[in-house]
N, C-alpha and C. Protein backbone atom coordinates (compact mmCIF):
# COMPACT_ATOMS: atom_id res chain seq x y z
N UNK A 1 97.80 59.35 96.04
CA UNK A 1 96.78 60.05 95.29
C UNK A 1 95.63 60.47 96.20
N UNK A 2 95.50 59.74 97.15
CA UNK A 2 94.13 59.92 98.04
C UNK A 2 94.57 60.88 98.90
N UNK A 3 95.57 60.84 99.19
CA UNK A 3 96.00 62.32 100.36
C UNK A 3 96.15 63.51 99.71
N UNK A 4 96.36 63.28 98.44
CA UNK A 4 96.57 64.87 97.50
C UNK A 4 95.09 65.41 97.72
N UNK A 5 94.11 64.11 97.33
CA UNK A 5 92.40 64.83 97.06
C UNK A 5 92.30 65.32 98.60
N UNK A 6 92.38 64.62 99.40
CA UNK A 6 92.33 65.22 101.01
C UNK A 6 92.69 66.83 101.04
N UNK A 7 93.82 66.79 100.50
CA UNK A 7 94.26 68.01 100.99
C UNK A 7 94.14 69.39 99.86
N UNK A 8 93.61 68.76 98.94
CA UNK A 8 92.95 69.37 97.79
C UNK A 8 91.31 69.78 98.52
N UNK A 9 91.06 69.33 99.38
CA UNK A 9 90.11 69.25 99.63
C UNK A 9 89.89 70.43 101.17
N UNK A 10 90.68 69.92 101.84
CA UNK A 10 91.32 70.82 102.83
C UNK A 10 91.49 72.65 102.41
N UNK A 11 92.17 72.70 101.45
CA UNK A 11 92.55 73.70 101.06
C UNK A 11 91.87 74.65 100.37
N UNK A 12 90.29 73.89 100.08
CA UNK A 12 89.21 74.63 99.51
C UNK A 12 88.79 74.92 100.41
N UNK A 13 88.81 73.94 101.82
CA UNK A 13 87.75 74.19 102.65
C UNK A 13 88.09 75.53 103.25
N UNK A 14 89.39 75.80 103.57
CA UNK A 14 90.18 76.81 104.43
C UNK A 14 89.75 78.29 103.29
N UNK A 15 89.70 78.07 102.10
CA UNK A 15 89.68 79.40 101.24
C UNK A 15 88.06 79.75 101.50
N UNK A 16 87.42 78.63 101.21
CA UNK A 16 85.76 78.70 101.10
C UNK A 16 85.04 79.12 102.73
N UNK A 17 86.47 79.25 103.98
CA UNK A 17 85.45 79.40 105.19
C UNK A 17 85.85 81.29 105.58
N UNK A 18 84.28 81.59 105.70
CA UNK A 18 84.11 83.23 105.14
C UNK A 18 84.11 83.24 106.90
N UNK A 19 84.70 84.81 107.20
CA UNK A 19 83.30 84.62 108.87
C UNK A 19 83.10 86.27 108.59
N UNK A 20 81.60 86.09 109.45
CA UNK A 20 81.09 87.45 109.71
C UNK A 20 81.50 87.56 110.49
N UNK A 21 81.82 89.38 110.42
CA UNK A 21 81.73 90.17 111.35
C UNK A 21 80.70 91.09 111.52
N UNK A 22 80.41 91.48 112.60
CA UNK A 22 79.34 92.21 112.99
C UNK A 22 80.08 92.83 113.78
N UNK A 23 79.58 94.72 114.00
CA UNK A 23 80.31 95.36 114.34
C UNK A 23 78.53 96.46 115.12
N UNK A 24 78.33 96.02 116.77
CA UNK A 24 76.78 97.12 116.26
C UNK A 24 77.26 97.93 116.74
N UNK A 25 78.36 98.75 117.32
CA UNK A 25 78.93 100.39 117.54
C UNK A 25 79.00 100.95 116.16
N UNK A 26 79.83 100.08 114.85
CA UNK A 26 79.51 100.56 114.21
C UNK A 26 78.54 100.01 112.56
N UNK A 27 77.63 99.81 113.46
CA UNK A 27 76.18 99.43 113.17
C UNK A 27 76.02 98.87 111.40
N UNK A 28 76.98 97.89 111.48
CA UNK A 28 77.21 96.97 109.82
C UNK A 28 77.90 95.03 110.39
N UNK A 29 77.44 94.84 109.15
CA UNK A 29 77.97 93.68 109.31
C UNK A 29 78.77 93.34 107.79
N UNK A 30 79.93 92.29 107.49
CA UNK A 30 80.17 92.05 106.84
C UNK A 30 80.70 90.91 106.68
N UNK A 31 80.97 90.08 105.58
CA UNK A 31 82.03 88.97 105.67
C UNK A 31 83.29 88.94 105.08
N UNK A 32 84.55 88.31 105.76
CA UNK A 32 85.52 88.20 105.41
C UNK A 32 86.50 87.29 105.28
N UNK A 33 87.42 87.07 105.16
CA UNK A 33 88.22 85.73 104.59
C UNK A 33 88.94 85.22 106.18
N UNK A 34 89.04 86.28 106.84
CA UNK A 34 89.64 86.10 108.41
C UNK A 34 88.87 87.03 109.57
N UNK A 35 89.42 86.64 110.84
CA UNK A 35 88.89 87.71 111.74
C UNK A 35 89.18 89.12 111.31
N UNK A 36 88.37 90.25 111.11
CA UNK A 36 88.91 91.74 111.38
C UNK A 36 89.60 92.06 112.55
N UNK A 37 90.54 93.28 112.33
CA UNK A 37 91.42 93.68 113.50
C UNK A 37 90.94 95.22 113.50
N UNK A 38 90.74 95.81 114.54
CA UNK A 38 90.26 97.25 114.65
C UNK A 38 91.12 98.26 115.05
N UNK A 39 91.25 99.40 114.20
CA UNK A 39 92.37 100.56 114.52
C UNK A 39 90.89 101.43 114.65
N UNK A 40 91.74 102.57 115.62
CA UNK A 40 90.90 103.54 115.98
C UNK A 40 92.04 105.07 115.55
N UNK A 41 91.40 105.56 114.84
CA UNK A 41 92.52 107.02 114.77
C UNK A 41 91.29 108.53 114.85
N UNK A 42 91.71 109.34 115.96
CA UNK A 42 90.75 110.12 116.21
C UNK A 42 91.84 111.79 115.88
N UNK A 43 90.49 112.59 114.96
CA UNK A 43 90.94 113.90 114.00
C UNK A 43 90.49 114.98 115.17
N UNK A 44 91.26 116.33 114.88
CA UNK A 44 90.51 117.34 115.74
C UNK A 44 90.52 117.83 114.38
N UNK A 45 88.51 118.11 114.36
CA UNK A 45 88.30 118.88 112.83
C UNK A 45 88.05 120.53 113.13
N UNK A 46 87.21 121.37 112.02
CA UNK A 46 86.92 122.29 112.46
C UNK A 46 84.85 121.86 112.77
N UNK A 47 84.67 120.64 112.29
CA UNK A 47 83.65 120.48 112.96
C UNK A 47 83.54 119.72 114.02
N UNK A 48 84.52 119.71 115.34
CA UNK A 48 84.72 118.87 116.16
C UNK A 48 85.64 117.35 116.49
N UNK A 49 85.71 116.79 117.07
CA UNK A 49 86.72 116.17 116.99
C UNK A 49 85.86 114.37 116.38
N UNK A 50 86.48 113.62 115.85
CA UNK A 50 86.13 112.59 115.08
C UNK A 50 86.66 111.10 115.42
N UNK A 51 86.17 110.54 115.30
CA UNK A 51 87.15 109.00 115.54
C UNK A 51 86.97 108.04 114.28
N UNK A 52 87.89 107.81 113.66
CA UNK A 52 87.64 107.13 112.69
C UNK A 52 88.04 105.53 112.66
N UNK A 53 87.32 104.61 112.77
CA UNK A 53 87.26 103.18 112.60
C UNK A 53 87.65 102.75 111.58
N UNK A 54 89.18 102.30 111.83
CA UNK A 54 89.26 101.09 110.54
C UNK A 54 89.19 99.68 110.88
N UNK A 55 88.43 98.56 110.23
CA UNK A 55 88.42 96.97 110.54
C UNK A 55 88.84 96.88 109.09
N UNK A 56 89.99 96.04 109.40
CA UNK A 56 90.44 95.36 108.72
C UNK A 56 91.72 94.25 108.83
N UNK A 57 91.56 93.05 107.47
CA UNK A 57 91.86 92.10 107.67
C UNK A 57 93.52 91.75 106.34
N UNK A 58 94.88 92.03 106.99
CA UNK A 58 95.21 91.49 105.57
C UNK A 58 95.89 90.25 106.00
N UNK A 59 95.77 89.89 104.12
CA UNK A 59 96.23 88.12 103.80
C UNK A 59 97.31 88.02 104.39
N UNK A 60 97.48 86.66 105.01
CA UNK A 60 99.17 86.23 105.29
C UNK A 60 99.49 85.19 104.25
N UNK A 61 98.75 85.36 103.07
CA UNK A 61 99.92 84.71 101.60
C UNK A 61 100.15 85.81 100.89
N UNK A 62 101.06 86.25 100.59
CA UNK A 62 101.76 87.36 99.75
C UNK A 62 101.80 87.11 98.11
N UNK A 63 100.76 85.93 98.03
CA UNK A 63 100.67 85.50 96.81
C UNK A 63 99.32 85.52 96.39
N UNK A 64 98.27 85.77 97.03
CA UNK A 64 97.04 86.16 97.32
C UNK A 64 96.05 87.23 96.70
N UNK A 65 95.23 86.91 95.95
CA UNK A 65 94.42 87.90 95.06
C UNK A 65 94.23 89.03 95.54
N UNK A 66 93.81 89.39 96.49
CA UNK A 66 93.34 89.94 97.63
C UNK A 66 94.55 90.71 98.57
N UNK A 67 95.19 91.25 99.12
CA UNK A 67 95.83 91.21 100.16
C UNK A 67 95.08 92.06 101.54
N UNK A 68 94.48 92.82 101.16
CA UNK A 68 93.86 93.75 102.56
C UNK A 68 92.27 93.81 102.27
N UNK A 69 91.51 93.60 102.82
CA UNK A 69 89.98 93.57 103.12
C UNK A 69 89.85 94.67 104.27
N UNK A 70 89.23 95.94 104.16
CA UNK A 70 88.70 96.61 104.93
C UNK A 70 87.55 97.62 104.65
N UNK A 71 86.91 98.21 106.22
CA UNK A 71 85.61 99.03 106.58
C UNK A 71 86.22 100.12 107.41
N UNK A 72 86.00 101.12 106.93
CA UNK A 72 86.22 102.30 107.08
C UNK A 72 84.73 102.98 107.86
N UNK A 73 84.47 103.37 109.12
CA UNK A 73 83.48 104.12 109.54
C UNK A 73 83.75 105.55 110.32
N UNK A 74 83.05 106.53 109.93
CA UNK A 74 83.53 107.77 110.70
C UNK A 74 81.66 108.25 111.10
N UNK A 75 81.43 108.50 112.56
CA UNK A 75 80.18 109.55 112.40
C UNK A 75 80.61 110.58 112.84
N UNK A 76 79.69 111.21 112.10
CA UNK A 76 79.58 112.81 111.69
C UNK A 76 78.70 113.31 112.79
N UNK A 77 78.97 114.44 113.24
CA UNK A 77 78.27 114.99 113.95
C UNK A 77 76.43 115.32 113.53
N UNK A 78 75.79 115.59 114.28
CA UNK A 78 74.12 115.59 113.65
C UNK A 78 74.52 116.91 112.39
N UNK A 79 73.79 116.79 111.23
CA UNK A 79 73.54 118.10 110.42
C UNK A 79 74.48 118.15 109.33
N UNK A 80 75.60 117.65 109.74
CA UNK A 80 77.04 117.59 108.97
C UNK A 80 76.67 116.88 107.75
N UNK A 81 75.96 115.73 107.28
CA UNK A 81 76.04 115.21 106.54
C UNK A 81 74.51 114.52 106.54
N UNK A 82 73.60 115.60 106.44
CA UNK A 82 72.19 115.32 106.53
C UNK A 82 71.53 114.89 104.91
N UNK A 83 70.83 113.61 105.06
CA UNK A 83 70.52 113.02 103.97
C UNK A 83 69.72 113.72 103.30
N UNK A 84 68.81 115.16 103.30
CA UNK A 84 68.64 116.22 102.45
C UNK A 84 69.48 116.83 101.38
N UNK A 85 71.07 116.79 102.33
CA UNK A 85 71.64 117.73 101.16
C UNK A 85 72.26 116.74 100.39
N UNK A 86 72.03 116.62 99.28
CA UNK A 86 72.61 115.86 98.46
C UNK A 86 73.43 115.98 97.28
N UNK A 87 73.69 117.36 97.47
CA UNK A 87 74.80 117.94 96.73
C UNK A 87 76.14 118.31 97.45
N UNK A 88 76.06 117.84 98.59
CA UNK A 88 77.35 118.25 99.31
C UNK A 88 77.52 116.54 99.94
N UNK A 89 76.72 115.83 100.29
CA UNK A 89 76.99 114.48 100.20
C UNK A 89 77.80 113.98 98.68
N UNK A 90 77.36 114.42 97.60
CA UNK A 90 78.41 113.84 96.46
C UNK A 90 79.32 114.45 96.17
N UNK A 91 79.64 115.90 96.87
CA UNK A 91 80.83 116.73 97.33
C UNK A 91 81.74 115.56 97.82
N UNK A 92 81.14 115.76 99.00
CA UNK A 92 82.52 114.58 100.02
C UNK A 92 82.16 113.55 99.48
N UNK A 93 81.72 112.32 98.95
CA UNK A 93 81.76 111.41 97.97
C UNK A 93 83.17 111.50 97.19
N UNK A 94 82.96 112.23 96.33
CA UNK A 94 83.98 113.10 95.42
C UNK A 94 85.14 113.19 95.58
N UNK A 95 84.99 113.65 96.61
CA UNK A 95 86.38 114.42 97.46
C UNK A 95 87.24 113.33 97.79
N UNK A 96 86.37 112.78 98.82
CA UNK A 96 86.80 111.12 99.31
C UNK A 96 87.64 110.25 98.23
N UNK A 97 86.55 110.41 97.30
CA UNK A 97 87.86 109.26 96.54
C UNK A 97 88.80 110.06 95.67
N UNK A 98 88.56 111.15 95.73
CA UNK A 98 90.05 112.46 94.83
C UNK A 98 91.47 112.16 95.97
N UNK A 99 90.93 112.48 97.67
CA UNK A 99 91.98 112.27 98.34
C UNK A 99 92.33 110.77 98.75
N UNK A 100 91.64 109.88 98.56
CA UNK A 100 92.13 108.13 98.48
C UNK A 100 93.00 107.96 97.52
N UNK A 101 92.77 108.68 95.90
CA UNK A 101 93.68 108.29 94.83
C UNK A 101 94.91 108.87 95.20
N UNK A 102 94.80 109.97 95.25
CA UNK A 102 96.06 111.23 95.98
C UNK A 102 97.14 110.70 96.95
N UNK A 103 96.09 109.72 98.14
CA UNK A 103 96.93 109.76 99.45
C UNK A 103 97.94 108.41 99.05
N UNK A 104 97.89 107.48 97.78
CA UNK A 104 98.25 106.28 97.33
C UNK A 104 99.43 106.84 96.42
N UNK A 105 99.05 108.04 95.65
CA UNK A 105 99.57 108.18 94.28
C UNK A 105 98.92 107.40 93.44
N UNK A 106 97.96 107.59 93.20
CA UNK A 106 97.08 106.36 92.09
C UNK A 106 96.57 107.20 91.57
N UNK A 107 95.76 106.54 90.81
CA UNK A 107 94.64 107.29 89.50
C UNK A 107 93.52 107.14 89.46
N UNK A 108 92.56 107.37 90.07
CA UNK A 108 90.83 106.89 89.72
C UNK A 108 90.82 106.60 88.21
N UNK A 109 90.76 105.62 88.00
CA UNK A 109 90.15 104.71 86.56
C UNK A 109 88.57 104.49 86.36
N UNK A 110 88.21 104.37 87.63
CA UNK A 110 86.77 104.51 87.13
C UNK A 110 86.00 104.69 88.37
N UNK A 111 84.65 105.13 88.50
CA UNK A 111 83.73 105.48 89.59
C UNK A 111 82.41 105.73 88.91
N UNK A 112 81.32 105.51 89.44
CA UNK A 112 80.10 105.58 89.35
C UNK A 112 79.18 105.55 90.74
N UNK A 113 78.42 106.53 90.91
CA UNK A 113 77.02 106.79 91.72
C UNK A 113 76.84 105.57 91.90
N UNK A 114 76.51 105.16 93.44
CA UNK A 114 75.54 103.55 93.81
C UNK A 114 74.77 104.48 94.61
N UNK A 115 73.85 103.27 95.67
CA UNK A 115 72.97 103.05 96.49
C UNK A 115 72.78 102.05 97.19
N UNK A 116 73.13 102.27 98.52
CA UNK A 116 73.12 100.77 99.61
C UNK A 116 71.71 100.82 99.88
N UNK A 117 71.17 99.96 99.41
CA UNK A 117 69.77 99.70 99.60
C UNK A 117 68.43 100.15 99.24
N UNK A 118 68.82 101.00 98.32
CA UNK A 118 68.33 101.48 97.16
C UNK A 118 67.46 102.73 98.15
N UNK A 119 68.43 103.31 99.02
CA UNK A 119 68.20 104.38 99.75
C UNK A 119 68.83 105.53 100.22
N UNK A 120 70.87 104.96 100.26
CA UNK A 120 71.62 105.47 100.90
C UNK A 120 72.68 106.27 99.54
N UNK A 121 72.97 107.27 99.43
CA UNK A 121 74.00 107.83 98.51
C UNK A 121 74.92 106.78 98.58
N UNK A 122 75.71 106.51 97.62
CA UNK A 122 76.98 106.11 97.59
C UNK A 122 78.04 106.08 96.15
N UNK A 123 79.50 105.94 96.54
CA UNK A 123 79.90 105.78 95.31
C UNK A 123 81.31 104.57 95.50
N UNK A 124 81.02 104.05 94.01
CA UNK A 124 82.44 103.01 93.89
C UNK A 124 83.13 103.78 92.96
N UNK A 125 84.22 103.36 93.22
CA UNK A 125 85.31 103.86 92.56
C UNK A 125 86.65 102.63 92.74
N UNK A 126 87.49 102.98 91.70
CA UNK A 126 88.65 102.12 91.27
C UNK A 126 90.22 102.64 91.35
N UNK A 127 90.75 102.61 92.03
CA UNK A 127 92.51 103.59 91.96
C UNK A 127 93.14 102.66 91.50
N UNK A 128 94.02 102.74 90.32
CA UNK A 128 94.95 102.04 90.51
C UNK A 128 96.35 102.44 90.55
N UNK A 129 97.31 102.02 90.94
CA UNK A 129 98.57 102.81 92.05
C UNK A 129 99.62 101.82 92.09
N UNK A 130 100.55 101.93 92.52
CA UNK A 130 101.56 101.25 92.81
C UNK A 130 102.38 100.74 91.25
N UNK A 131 102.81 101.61 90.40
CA UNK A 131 102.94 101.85 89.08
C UNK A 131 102.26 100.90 88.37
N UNK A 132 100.59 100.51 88.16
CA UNK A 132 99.85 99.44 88.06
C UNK A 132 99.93 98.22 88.22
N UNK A 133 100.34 98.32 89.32
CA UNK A 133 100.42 96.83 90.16
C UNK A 133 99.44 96.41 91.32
N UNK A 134 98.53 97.23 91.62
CA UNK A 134 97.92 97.04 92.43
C UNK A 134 96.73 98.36 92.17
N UNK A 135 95.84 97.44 93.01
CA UNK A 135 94.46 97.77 92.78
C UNK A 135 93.29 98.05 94.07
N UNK A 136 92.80 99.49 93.89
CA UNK A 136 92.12 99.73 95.28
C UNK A 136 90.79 99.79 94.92
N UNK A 137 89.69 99.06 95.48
CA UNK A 137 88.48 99.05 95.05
C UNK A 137 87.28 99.32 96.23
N UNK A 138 86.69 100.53 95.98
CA UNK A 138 86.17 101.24 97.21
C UNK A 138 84.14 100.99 96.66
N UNK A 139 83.91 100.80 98.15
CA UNK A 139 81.97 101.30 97.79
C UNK A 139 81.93 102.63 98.96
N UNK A 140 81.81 103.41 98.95
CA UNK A 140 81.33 104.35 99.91
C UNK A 140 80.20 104.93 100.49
N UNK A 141 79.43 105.11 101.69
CA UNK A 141 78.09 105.28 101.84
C UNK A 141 78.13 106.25 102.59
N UNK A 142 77.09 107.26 102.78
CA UNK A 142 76.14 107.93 103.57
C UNK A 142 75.38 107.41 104.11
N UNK A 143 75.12 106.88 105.68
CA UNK A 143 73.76 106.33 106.05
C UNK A 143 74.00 107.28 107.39
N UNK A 144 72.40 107.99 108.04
CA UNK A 144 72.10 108.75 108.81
C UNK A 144 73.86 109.29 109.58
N UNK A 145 74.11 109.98 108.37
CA UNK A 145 75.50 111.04 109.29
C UNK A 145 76.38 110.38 109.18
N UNK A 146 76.83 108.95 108.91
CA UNK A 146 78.00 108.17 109.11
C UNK A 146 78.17 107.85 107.71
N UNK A 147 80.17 107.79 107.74
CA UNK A 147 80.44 107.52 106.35
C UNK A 147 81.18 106.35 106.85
N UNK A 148 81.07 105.62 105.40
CA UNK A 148 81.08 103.71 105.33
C UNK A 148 82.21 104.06 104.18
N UNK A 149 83.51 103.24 104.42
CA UNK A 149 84.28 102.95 103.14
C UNK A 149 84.70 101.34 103.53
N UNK A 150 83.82 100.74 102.25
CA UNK A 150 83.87 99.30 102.16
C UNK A 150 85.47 99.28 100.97
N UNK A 151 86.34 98.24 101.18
CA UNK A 151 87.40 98.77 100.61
C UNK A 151 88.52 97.20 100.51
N UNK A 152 88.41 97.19 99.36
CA UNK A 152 89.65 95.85 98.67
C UNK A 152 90.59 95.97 98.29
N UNK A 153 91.72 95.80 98.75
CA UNK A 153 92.88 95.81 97.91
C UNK A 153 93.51 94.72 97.23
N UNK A 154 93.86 94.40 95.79
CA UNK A 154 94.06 93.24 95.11
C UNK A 154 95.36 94.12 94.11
N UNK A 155 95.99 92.26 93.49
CA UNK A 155 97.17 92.77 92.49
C UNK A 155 96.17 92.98 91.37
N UNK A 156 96.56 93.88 90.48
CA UNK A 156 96.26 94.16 89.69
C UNK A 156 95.77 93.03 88.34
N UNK A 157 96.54 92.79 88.44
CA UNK A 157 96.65 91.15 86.77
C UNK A 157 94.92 90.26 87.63
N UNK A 158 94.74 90.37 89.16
CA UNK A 158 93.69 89.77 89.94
C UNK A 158 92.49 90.71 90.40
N UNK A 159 92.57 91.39 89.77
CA UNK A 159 91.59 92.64 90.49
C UNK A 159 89.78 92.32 90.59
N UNK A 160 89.72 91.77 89.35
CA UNK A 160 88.46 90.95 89.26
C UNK A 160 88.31 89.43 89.68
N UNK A 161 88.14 89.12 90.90
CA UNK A 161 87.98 87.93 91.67
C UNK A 161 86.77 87.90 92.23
N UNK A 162 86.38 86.73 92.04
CA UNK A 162 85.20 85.99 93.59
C UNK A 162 85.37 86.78 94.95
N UNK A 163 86.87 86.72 95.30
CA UNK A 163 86.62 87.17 96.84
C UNK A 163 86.73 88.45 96.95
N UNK A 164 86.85 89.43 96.33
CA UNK A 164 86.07 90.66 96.23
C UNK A 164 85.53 90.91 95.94
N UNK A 165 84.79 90.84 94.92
CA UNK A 165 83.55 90.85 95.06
C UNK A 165 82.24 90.28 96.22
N UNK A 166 82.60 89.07 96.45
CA UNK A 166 82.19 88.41 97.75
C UNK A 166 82.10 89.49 98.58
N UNK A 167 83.65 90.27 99.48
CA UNK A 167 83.59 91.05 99.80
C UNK A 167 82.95 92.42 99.80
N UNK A 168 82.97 92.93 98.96
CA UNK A 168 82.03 94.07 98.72
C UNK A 168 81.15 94.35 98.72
N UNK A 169 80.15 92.66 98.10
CA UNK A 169 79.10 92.92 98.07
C UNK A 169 78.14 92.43 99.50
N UNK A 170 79.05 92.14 100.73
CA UNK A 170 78.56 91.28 101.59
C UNK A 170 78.25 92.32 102.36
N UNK A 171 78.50 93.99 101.95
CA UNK A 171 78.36 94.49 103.65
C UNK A 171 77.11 95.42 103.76
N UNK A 172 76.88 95.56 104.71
CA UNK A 172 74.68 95.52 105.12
C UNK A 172 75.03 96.51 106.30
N UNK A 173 73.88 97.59 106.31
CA UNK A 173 74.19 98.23 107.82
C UNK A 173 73.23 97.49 108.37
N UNK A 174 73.21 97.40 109.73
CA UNK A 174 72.39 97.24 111.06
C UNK A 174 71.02 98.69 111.30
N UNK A 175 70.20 98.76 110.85
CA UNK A 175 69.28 99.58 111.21
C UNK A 175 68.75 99.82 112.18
């Protein structure tokens, strides 16, 4: 009985240990359930060429609320995405999560206007995909030219959990 509580105990500890990452190239921090791993994939646009940052972390239990935790960063060239225009910032907002639902085959179920810091455009939005079995849960930001996609993937029947939310709500830029 005493080794079950041990390891009952163990096994909270391992779920309950978060680590930050801090990332200052691309100038955020966040927390996550494991180390992040970093892909780099670079676009030739017609506004120049781009590099887009993905960090991210997925579960190795396949049984797991959660399976992929990731941060999405791209900067924009100066002007491209100037915090004046704010009708073409909720353009690509928009757009962004029209071609996220698209690129899955999913459905935006729901989205609403935010604000990282009660300064920065942003929007969340909800896909769900994989003939509703799974669940993509995005925050997206504008901060000076750079776009932020904070981004959860969970089973569906689990979509509303602690550790996404945890997640989502943990990530902060570096000013």
């Amino acid at each position: 009985m005493k080794l079950l509580s041990i390891l009952a105990s163990l096994a909270f500890f391992w779920q309950a240990h978060w680590v930050e990452h801090v990332s200052y190239e691309g100038k955020f921090k966040v927390l996550a359930p494991g180390t992040l791993t970093e892909k780099v994939d670079t676009s030739h646009t017609a506004i120049g060429k781009l590099a887009y940052h993905i960090y991210y972390y997925i579960s190795p239990d396949d049984k797991a609320d959660n399976s992929v935790y990731a941060v999405h960063y791209c900067q924009y060239p100066d002007g491209a995405l100037h915090p004046d225009s704010t009708e073409l910032i909720a353009e690509f907002l928009e757009h962004t999560m029209e071609s996220a639902a698209a690129s899955i085959g999913g459905k935006v179920v729901y989205s609403s206007d935010i604000q990282l810091d009660g300064k920065h455009p942003g929007k969340l939005w909800r896909i769900d995909y994989n003939n509703g079995k799974a669940v993509a849960k995005s925050k997206a930001y504008i901060v000076n030219g750079r776009f932020y996609n904070v981004q959860n993937i969970s089973r569906s029947e689990r979509n509303i959990n602690p550790d996404a939310e945890k997640f989502l709500a943990s990530f902060k830029v570096l000013e």
